[in-house]
N, C-alpha and C. Protein backbone atom coordinates (compact mmCIF):
# COMPACT_ATOMS: atom_id res chain seq x y z
N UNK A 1 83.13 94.27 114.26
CA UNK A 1 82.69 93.77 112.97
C UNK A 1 83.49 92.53 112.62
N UNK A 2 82.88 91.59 112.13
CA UNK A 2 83.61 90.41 111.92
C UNK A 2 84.24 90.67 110.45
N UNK A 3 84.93 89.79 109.84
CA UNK A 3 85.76 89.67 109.01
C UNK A 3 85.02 89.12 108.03
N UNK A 4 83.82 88.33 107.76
CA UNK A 4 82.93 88.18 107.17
C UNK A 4 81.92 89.33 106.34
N UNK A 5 81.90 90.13 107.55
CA UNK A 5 80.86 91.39 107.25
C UNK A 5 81.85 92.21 106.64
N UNK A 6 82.76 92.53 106.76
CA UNK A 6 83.94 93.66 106.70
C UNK A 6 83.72 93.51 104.94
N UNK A 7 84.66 92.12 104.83
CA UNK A 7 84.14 91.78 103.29
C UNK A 7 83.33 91.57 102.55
N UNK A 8 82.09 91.93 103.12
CA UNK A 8 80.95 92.27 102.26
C UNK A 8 80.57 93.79 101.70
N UNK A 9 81.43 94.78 102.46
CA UNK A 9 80.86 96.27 102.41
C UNK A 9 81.32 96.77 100.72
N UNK A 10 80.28 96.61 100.29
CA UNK A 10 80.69 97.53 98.76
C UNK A 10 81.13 98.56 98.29
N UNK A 11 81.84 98.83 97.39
CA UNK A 11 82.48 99.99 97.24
C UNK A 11 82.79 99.69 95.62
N UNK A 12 83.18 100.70 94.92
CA UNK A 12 83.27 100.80 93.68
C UNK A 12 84.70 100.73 92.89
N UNK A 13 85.00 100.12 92.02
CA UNK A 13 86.35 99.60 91.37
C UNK A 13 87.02 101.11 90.20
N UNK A 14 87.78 100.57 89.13
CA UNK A 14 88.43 101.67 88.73
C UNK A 14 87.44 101.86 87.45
N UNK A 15 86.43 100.78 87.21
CA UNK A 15 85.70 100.97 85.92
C UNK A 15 84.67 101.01 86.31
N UNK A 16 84.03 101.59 87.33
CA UNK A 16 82.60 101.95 88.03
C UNK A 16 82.25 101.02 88.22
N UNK A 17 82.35 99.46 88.94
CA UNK A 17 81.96 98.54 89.13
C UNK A 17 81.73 98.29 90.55
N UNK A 18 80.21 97.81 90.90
CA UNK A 18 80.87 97.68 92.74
C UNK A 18 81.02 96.18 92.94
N UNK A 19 82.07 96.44 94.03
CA UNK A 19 83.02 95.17 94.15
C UNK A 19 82.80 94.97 95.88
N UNK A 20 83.21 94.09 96.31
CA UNK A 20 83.19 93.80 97.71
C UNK A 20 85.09 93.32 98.14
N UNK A 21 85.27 93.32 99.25
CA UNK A 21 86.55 92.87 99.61
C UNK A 21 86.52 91.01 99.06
N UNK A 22 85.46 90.31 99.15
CA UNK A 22 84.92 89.04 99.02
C UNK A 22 85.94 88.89 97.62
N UNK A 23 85.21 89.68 96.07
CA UNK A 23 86.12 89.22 94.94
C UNK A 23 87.26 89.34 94.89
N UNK A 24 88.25 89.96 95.65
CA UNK A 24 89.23 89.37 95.24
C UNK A 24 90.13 88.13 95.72
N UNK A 25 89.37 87.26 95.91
CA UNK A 25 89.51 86.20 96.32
C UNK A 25 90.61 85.41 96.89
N UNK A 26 91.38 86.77 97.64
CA UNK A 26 92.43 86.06 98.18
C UNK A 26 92.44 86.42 99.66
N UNK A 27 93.29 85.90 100.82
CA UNK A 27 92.91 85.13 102.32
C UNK A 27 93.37 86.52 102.62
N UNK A 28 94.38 87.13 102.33
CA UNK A 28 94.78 88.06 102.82
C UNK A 28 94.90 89.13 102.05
N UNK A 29 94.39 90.57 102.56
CA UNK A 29 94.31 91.76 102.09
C UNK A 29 95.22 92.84 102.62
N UNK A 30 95.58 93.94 102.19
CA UNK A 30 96.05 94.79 102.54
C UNK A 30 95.73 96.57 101.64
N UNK A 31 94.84 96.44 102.17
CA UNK A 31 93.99 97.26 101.97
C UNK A 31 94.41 99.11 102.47
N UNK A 32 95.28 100.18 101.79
CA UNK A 32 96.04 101.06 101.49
C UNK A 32 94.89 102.34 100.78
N UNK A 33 95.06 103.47 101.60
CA UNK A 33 94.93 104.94 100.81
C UNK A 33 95.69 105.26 99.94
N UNK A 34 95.75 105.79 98.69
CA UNK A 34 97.30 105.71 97.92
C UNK A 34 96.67 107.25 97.51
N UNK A 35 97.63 107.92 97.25
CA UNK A 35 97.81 109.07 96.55
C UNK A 35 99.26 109.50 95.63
N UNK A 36 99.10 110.15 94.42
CA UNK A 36 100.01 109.98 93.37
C UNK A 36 101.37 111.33 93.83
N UNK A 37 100.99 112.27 94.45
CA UNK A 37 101.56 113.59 94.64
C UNK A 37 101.85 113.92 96.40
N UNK A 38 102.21 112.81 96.85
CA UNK A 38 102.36 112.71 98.61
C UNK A 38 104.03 112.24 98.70
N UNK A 39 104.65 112.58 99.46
CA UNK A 39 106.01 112.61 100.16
C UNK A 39 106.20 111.12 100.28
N UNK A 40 104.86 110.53 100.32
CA UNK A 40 104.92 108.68 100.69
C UNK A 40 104.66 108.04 99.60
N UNK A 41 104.63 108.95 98.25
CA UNK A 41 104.30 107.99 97.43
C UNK A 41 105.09 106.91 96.54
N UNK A 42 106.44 106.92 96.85
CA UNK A 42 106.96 105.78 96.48
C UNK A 42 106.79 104.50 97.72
N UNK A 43 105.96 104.36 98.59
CA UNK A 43 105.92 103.06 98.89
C UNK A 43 105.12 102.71 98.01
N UNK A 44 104.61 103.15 96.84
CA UNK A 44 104.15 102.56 96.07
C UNK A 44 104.90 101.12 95.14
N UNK A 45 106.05 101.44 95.30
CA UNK A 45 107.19 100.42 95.19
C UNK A 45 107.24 99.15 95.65
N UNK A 46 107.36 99.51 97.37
CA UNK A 46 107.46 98.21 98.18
C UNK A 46 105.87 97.55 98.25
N UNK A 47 105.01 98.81 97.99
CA UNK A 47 103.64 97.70 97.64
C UNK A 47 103.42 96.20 96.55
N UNK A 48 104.16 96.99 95.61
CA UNK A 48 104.17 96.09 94.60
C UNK A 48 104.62 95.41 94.96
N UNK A 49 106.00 95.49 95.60
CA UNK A 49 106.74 94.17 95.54
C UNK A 49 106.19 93.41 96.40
N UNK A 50 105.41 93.79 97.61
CA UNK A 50 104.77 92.90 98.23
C UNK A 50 103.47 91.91 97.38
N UNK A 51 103.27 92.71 96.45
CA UNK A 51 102.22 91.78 95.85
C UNK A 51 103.03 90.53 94.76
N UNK A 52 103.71 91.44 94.58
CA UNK A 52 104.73 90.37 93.71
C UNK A 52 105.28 89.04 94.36
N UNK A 53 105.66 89.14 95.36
CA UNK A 53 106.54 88.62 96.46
C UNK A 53 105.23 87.64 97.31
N UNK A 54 103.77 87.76 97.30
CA UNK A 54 103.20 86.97 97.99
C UNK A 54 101.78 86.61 97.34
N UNK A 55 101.26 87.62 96.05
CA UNK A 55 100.33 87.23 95.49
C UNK A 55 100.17 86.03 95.12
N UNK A 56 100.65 85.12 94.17
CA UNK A 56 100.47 83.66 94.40
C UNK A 56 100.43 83.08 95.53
N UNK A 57 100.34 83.49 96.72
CA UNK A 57 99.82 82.79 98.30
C UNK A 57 98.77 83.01 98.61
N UNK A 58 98.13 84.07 98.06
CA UNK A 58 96.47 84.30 98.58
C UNK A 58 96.84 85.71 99.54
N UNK A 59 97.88 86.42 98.79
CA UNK A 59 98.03 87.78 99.18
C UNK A 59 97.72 89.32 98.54
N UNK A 60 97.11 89.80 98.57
CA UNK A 60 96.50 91.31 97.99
C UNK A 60 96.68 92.59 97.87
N UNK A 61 96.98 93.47 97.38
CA UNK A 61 97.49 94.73 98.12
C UNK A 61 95.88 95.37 97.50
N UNK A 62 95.23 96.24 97.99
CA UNK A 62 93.96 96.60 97.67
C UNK A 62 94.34 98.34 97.73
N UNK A 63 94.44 99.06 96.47
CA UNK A 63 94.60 100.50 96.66
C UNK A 63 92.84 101.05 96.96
N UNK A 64 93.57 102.48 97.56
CA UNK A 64 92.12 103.26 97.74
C UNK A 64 92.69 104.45 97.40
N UNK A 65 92.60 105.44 95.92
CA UNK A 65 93.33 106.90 95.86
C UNK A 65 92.45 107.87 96.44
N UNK A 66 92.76 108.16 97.04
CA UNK A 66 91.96 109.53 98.14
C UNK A 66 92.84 110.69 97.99
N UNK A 67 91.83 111.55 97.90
CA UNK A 67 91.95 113.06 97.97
C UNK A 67 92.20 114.46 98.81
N UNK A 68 92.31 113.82 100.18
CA UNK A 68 91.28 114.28 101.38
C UNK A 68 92.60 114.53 102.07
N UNK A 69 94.07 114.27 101.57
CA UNK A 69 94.76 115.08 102.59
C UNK A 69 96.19 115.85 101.32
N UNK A 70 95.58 116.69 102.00
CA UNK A 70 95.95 118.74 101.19
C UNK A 70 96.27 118.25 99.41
N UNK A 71 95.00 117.75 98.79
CA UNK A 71 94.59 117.31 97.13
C UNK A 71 95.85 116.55 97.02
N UNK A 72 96.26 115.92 97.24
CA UNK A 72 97.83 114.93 96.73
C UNK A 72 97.22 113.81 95.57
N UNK A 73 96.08 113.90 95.82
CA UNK A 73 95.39 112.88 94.68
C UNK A 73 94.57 113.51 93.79
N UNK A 74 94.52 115.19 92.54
CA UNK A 74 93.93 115.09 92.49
C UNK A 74 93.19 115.00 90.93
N UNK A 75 94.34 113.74 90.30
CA UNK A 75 93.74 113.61 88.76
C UNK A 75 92.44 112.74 89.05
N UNK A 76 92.23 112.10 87.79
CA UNK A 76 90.86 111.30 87.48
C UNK A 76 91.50 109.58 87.55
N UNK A 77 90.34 109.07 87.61
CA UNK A 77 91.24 108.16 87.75
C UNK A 77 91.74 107.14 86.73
N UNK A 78 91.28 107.67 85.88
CA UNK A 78 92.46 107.62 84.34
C UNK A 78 93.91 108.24 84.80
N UNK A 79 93.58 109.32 84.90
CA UNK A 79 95.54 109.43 84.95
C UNK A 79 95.86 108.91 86.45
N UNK A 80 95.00 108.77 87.56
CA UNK A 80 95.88 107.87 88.75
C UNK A 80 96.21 106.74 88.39
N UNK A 81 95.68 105.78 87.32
CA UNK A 81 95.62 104.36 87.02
C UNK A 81 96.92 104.48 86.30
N UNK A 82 96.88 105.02 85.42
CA UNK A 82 98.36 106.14 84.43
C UNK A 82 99.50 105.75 84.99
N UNK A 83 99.68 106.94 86.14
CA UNK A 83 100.47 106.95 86.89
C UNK A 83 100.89 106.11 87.45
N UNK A 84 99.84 105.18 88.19
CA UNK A 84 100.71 103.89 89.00
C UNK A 84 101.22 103.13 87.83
N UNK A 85 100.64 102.67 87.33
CA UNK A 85 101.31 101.50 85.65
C UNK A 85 102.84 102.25 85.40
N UNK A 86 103.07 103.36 85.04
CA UNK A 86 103.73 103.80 83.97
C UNK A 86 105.14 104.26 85.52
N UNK A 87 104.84 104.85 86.17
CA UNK A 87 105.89 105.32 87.28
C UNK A 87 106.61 103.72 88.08
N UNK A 88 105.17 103.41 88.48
CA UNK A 88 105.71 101.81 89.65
C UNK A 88 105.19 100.79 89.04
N UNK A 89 104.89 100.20 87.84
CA UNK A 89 104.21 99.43 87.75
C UNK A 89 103.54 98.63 88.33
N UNK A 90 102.41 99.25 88.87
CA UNK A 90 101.80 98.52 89.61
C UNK A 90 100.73 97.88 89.12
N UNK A 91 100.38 96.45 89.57
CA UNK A 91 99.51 95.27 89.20
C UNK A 91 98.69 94.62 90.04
N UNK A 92 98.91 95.71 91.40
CA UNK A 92 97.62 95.18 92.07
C UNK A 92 96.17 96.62 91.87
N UNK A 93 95.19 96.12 92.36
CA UNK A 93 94.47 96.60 91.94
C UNK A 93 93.90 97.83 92.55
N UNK A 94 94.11 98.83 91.94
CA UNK A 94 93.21 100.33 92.04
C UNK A 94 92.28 100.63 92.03
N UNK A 95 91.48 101.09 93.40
CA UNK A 95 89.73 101.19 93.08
C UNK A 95 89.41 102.59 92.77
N UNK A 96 88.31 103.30 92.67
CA UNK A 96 87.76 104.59 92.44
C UNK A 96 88.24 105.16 93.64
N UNK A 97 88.22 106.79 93.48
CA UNK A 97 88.84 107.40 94.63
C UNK A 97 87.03 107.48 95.60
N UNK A 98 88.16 107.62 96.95
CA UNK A 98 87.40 107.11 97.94
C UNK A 98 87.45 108.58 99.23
N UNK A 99 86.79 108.77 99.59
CA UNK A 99 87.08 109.40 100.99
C UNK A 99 87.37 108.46 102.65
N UNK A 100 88.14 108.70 103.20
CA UNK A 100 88.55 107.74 103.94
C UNK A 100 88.04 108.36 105.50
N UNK A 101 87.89 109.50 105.74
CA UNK A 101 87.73 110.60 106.95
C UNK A 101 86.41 111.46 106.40
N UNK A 102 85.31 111.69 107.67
CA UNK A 102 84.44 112.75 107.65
C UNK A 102 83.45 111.98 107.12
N UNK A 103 82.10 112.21 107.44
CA UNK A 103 80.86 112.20 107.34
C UNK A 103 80.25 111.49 105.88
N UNK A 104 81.15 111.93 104.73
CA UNK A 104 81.12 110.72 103.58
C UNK A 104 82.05 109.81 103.09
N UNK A 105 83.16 109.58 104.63
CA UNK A 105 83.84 108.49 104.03
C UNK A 105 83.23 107.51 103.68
N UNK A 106 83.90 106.53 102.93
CA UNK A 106 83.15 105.72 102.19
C UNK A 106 82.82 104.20 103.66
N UNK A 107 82.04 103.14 103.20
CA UNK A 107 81.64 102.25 104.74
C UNK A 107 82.95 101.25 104.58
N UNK A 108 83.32 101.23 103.81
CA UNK A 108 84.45 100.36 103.79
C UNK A 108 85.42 100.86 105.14
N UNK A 109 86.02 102.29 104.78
CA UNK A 109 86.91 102.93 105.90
C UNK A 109 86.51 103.11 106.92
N UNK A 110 84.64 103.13 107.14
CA UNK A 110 83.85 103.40 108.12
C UNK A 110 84.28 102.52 109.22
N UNK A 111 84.26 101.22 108.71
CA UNK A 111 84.58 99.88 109.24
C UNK A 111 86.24 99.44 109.85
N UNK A 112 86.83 99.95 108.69
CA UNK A 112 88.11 99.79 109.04
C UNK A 112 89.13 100.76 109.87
N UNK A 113 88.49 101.94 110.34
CA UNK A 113 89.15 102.99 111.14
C UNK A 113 88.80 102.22 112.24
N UNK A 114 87.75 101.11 112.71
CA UNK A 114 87.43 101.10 114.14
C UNK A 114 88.40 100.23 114.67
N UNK A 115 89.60 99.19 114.01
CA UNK A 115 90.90 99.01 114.24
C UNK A 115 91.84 99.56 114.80
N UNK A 116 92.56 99.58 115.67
CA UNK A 116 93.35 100.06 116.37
C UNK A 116 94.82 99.91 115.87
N UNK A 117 95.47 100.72 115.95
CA UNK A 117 96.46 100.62 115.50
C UNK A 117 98.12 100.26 116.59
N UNK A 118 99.08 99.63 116.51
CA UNK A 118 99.99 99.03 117.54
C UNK A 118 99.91 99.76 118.99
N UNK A 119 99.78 100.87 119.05
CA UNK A 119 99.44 101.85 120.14
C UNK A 119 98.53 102.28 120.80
N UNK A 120 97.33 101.48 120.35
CA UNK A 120 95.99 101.20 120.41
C UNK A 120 94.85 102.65 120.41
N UNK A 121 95.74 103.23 119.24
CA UNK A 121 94.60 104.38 118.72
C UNK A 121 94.04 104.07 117.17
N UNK A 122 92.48 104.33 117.68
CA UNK A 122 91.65 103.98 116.10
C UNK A 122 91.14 105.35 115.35
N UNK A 123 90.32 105.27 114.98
CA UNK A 123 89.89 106.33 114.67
C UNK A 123 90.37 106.77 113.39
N UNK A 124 90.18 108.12 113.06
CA UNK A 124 90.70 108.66 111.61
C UNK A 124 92.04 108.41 111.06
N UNK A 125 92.07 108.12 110.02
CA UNK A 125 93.13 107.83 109.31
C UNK A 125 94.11 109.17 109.15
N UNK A 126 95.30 108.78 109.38
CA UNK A 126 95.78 110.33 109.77
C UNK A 126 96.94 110.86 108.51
N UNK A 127 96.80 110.06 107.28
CA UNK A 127 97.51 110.18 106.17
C UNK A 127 97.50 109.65 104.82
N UNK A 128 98.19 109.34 103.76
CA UNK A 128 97.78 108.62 102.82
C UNK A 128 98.62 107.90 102.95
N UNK A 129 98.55 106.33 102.67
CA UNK A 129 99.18 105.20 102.94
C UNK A 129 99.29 104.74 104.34
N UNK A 130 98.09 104.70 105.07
CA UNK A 130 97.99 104.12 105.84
C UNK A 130 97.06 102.88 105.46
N UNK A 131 97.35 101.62 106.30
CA UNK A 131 97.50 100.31 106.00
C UNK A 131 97.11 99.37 107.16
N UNK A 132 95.83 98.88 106.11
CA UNK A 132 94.83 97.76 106.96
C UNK A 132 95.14 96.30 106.73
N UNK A 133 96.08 95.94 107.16
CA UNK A 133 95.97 93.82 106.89
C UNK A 133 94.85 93.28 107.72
N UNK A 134 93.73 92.54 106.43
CA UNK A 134 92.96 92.36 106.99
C UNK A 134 92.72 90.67 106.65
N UNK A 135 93.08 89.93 107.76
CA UNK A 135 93.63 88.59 108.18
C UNK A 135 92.30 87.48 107.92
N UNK A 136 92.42 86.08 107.67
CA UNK A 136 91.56 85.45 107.74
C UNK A 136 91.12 85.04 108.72
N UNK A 137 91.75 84.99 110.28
CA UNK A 137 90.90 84.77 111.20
C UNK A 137 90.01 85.74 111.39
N UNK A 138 89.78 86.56 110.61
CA UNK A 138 88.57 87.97 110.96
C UNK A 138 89.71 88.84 111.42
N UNK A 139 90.56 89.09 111.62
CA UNK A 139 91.25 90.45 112.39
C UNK A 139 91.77 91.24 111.51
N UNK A 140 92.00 92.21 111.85
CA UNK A 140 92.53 93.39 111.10
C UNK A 140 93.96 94.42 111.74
N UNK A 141 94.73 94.48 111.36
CA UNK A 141 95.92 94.90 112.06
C UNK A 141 96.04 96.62 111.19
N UNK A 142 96.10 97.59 112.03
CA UNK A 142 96.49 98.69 110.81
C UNK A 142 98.08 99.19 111.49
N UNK A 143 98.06 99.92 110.29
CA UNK A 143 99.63 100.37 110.70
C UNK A 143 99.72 101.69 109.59
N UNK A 144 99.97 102.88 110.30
CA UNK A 144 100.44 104.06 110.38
C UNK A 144 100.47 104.91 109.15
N UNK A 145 100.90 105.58 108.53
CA UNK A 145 101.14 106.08 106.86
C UNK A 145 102.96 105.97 106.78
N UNK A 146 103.44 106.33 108.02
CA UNK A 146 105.02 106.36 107.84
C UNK A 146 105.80 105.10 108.01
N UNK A 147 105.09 103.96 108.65
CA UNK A 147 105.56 102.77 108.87
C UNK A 147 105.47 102.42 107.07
N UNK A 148 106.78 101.85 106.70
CA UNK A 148 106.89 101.30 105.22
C UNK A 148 106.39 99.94 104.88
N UNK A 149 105.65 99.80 103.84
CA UNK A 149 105.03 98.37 103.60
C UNK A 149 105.49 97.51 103.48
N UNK A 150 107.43 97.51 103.88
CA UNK A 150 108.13 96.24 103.92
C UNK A 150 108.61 96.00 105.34
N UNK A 151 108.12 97.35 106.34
CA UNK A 151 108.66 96.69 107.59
C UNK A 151 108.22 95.47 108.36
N UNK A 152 109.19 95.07 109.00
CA UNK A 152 109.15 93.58 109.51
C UNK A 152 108.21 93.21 109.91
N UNK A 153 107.29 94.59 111.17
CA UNK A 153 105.86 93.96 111.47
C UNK A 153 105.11 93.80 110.45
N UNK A 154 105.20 94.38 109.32
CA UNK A 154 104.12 94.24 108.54
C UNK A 154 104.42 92.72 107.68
N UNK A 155 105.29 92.71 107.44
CA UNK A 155 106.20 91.17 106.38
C UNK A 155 105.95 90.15 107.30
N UNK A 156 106.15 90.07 108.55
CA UNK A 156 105.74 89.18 109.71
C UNK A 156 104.27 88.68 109.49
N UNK A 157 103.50 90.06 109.69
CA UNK A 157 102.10 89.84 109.97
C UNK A 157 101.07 89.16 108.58
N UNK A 158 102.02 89.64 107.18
CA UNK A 158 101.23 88.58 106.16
C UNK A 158 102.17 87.27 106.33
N UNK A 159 103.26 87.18 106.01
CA UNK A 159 103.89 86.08 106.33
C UNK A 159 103.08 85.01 107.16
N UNK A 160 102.62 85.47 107.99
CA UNK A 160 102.06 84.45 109.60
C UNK A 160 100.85 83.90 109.45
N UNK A 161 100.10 85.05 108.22
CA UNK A 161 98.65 84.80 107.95
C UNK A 161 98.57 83.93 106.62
N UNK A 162 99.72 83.72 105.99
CA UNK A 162 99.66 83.35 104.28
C UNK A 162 99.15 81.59 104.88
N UNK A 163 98.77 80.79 104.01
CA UNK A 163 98.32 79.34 104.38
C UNK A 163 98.68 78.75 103.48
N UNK A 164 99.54 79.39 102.28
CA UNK A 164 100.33 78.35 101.25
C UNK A 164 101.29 79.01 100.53
């Protein structure tokens, strides 16, 4: 799938709106399962700061709160929106909860599981906070749920892609 098409697949925002990867109009995405009640959920932290730290470059952090591994996500998404503001302040943007695995994940993840990850396994997403940089030459890099959103490959890999 090209990087063109990728950002066209619709999917729905935190106020029932459908949105495409396209509006948020920046070069680089990083596109995240988030859940409020998971062992990983303070990289919710280093997310931010990554958006903090590169959003004025045409950098993104794109949440997805999913449900789908053992309920870690499972308010509304009034109180997930809640929660991120008020715990991490977070200011990048939160979409509707999503299924990421199984027969109604949503086409967004459909698309983005077929990425391989450094070890060159694709397929199901095997946690919450696992993490798609999805690059302007069309490519897409994912990386793991336990790899942290400030490690070097990952800071490298927007770093390399930012263009201002």
């Amino acid at each position: 799938m090209t990087d063109s098409a990728l950002r066209q697949i619709p999917f729905t925002d935190a106020r029932g709106v459908e949105k495409t990867l396209n509006d948020f109009g920046a070069d680089v995405l990083l596109v995240v399962n988030v859940a409020s009640k998971c062992g990983l959920t303070p990289q919710y932290e280093q997310l931010e700061q990554l958006q903090r730290t590169y959003g004025e470059r045409g950098f993104s952090v794109v949440g997805f709160p999913s449900n789908q591994f053992m309920g870690q996500e499972p308010g509304s998404i009034e109180q997930i929106l809640e929660f991120c503001s008020t715990t991490y302040g977070v200011s990048f943007p939160i979409n509707d909860k999503v299924k990421v695995n199984g027969k109604k994940a949503t086409d967004l993840y459909k698309a983005l599981k077929q990425t391989s990850d450094a070890g060159g396994k694709s397929g199901r997403v095997e946690w919450n906070f696992e993490k798609f940089l999805v690059l302007p030459d069309g490519s897409v890099k994912r990386f793991r749920p336990k790899q942290k959103p400030d490690a070097p490959e990952i800071v490298e890999a927007i770093e390399g892609a930012l263009t201002r």
